[in-house]
Every structure is written in structure tokens, then in C-alpha cells.
C-alpha atoms as a PDB file:
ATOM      1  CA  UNK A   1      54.311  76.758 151.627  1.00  0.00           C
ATOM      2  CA  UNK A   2      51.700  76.433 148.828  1.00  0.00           C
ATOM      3  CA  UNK A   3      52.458  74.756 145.816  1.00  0.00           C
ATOM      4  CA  UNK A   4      50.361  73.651 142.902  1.00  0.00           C
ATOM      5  CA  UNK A   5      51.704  70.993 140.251  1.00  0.00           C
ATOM      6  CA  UNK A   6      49.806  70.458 137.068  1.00  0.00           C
ATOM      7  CA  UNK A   7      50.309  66.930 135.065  1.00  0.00           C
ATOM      8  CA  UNK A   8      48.256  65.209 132.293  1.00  0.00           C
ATOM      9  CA  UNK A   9      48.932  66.963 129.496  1.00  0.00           C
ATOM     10  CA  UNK A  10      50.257  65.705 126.593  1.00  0.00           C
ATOM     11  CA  UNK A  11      49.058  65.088 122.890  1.00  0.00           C
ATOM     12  CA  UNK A  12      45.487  64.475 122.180  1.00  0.00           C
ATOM     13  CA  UNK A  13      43.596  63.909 119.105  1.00  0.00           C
ATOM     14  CA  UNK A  14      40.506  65.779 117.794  1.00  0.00           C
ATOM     15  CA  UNK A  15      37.789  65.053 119.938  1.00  0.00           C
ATOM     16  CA  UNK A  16      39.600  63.311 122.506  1.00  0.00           C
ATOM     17  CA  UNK A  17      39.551  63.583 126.249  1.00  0.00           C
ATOM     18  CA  UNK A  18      42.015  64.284 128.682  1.00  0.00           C
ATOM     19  CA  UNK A  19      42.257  64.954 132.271  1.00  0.00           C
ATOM     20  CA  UNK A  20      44.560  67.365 134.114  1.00  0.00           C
ATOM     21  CA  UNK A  21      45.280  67.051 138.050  1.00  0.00           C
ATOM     22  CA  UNK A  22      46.220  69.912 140.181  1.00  0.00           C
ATOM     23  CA  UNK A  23      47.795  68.441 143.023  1.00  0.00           C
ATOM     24  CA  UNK A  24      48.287  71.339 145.879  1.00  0.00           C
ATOM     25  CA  UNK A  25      49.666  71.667 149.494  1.00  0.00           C
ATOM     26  CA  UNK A  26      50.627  74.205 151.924  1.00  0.00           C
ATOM     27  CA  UNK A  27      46.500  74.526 152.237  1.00  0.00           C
ATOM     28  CA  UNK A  28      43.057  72.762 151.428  1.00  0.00           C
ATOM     29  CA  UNK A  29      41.652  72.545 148.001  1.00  0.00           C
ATOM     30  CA  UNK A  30      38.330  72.129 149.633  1.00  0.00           C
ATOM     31  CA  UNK A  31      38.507  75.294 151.633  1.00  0.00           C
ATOM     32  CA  UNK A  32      39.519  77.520 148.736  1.00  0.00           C
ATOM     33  CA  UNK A  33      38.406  78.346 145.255  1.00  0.00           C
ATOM     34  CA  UNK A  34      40.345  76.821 142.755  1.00  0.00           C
ATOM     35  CA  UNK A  35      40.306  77.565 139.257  1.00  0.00           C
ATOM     36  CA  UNK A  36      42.270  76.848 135.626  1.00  0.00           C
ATOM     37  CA  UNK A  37      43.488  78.686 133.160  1.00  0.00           C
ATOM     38  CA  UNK A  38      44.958  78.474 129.414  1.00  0.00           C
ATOM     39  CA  UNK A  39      47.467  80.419 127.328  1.00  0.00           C
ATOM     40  CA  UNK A  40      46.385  79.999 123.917  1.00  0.00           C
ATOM     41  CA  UNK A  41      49.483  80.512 121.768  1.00  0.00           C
ATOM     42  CA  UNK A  42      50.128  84.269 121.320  1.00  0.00           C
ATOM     43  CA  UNK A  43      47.356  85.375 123.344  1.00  0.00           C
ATOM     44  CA  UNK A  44      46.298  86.344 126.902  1.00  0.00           C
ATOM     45  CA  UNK A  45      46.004  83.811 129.575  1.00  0.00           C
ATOM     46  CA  UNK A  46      42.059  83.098 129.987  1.00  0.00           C
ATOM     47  CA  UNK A  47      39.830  81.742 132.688  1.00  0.00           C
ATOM     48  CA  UNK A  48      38.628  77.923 131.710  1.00  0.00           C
ATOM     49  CA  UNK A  49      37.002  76.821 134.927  1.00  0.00           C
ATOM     50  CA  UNK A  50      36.631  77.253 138.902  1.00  0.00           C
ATOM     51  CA  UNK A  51      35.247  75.287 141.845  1.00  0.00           C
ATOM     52  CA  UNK A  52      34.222  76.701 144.879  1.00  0.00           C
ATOM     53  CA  UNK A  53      35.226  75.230 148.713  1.00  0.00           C
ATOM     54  CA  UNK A  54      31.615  74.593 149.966  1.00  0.00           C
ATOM     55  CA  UNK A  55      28.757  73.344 147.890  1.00  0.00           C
ATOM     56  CA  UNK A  56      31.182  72.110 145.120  1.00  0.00           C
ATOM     57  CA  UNK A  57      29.849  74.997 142.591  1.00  0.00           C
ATOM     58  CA  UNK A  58      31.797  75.388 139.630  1.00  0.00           C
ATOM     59  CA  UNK A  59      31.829  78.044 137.136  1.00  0.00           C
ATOM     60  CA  UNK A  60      32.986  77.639 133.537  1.00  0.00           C
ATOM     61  CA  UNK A  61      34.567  79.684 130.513  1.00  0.00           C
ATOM     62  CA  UNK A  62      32.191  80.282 127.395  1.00  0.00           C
ATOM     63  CA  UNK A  63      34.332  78.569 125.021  1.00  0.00           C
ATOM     64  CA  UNK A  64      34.730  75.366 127.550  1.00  0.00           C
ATOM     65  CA  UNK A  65      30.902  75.224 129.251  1.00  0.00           C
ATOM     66  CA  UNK A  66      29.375  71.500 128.405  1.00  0.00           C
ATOM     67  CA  UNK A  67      32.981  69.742 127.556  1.00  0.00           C
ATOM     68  CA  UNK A  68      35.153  70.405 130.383  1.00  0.00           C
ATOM     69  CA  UNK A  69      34.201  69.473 133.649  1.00  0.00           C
ATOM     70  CA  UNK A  70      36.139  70.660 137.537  1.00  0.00           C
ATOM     71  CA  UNK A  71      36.469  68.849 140.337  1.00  0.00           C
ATOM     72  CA  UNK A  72      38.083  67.777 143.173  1.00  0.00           C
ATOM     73  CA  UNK A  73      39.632  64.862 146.172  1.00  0.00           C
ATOM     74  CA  UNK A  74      39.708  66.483 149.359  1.00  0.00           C
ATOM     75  CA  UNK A  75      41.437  63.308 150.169  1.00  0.00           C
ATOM     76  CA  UNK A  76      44.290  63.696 147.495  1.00  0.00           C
ATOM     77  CA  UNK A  77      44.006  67.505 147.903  1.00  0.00           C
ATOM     78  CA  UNK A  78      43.858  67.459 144.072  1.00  0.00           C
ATOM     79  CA  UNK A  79      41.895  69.489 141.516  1.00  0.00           C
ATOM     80  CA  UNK A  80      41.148  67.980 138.261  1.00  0.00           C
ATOM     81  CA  UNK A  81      39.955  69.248 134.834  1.00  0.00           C
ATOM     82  CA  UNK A  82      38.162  66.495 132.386  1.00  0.00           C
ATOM     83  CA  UNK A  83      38.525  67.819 129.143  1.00  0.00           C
ATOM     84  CA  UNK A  84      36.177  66.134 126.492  1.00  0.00           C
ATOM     85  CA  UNK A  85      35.520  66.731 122.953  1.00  0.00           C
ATOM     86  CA  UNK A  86      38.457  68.631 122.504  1.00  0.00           C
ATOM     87  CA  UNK A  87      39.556  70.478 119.430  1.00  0.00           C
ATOM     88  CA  UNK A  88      42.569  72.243 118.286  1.00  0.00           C
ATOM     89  CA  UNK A  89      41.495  75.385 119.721  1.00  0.00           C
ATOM     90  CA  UNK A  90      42.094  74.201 123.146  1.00  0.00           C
ATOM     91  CA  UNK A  91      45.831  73.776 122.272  1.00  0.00           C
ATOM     92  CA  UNK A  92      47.547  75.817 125.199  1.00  0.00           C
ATOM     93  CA  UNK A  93      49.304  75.542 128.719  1.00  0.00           C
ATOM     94  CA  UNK A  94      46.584  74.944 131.448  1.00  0.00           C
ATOM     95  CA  UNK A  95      47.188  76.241 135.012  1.00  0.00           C
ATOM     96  CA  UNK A  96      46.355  75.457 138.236  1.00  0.00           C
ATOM     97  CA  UNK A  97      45.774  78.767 140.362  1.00  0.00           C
ATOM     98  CA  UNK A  98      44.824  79.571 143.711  1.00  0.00           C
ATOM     99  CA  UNK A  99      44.508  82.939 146.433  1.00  0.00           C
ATOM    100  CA  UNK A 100      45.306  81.910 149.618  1.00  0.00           C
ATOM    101  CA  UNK A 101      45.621  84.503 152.854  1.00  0.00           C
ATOM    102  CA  UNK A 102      45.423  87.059 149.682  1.00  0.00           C
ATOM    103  CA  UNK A 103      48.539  85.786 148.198  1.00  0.00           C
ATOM    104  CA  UNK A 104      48.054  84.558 144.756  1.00  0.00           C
ATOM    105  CA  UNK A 105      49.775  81.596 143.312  1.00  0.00           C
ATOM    106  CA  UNK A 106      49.800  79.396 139.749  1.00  0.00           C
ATOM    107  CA  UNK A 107      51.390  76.369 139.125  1.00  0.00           C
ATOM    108  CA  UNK A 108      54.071  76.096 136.506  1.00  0.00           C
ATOM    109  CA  UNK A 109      51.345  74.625 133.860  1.00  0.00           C
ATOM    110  CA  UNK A 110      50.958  71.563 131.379  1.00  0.00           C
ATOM    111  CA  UNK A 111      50.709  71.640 128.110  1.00  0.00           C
ATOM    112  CA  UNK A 112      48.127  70.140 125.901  1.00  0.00           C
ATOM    113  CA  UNK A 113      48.365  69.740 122.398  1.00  0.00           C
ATOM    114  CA  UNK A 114      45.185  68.344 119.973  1.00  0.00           C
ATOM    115  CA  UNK A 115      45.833  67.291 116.867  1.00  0.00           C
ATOM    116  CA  UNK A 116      43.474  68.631 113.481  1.00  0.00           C
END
């Protein structure tokens, strides 16, 4: 059965880091592309990052690209997001998602807050 539990978020202040974990199971985060995604408030969910299961390639959203970084423990079977220089516009609910055996799934999401 694959699951996918987000944690980390919380409040932050302007230009602050935080991290967010993905931590899966019911299948390999290093065999499968992984990605996250934010709801902005009112708005469409949007793609923030992804990371691929060989070569560790990783592909990023405009408005994240050079502060938020993927990656992931094949050990812990956990994805993480490092968030840096954050701003209020990356106030939203960050989720974990995954396709496996062309079944999608999400996690239920964390939310992260930053402070003006």
C-alpha cells in the first residue's frame, strides 16, 4: 500500500529556511520520480520540484529554481525539500506526490507559513 506523509512545516520567518520530509512506503523513492507541490491560497496547486530514480536529476519550478533544493535517503525511503530564502509568497500546503504502477498518489500535505 503506498503512502506518503509530509512533516516540517510550520511557521517561518522572511528569509528563513525550512525543510520538508516525504517519508513513503508501499514502494522505493529511489526507483520512482518523486516530486512536490504547493497550493498557494486561492489558487491552483503548482509543481515546485521533482527528482528522478536514477542519476538523482531534479527539476525545479520557475518561481523556486536556486532556493529550494530535492533530495532524497534511499535508506529512510524519504524525500526532502530544503526551502531557503523563503518569502511570503511561498505560504501554501506542500505535497508529496508520486505514480506508481500508473496509479497516482499525494500525501495529505504540510503547511508552511512565512511571516512579512
Amino acid at each position: 500500500q503506498v503512502q506518503l506523509v509530509e512533516s516540517g512545516g510550520g511557521l517561518v520567518q522572511y528569509g528563513g529556511s525550512r525543510r520538508l520530509s516525504c517519508a513513503a512506503s508501499g514502494f522505493n523513492v529511489s526507483e520512482n520520480f518523486v516530486s512536490w507541490h504547493r497550493q498557494l491560497p486561492g489558487k491552483e496547486r503548482e509543481f515546485v520540484a521533482r527528482i528522478t530514480p536514477l542519476g538523482v536529476s531534479t527539476t525545479y519550478g520557475e518561481s523556486v529554481k536556486g532556493r529550494f533544493t530535492i533530495s532524497r535517503d534511499n535508506a529512510k525511503n524519504t524525500v526532502y525539500l530544503q526551502m531557503n530564502s523563503l518569502t511570503p509568497d511561498d505560504t501554501a500546503m506542500y505535497y508529496c506526490y508520486v505514480m506508481v504502477s500508473d496509479r497516482t498518489y499525494w500525501g495529505q500535505g504540510t503547511q508552511v507559513t512565512v511571516a512579512s
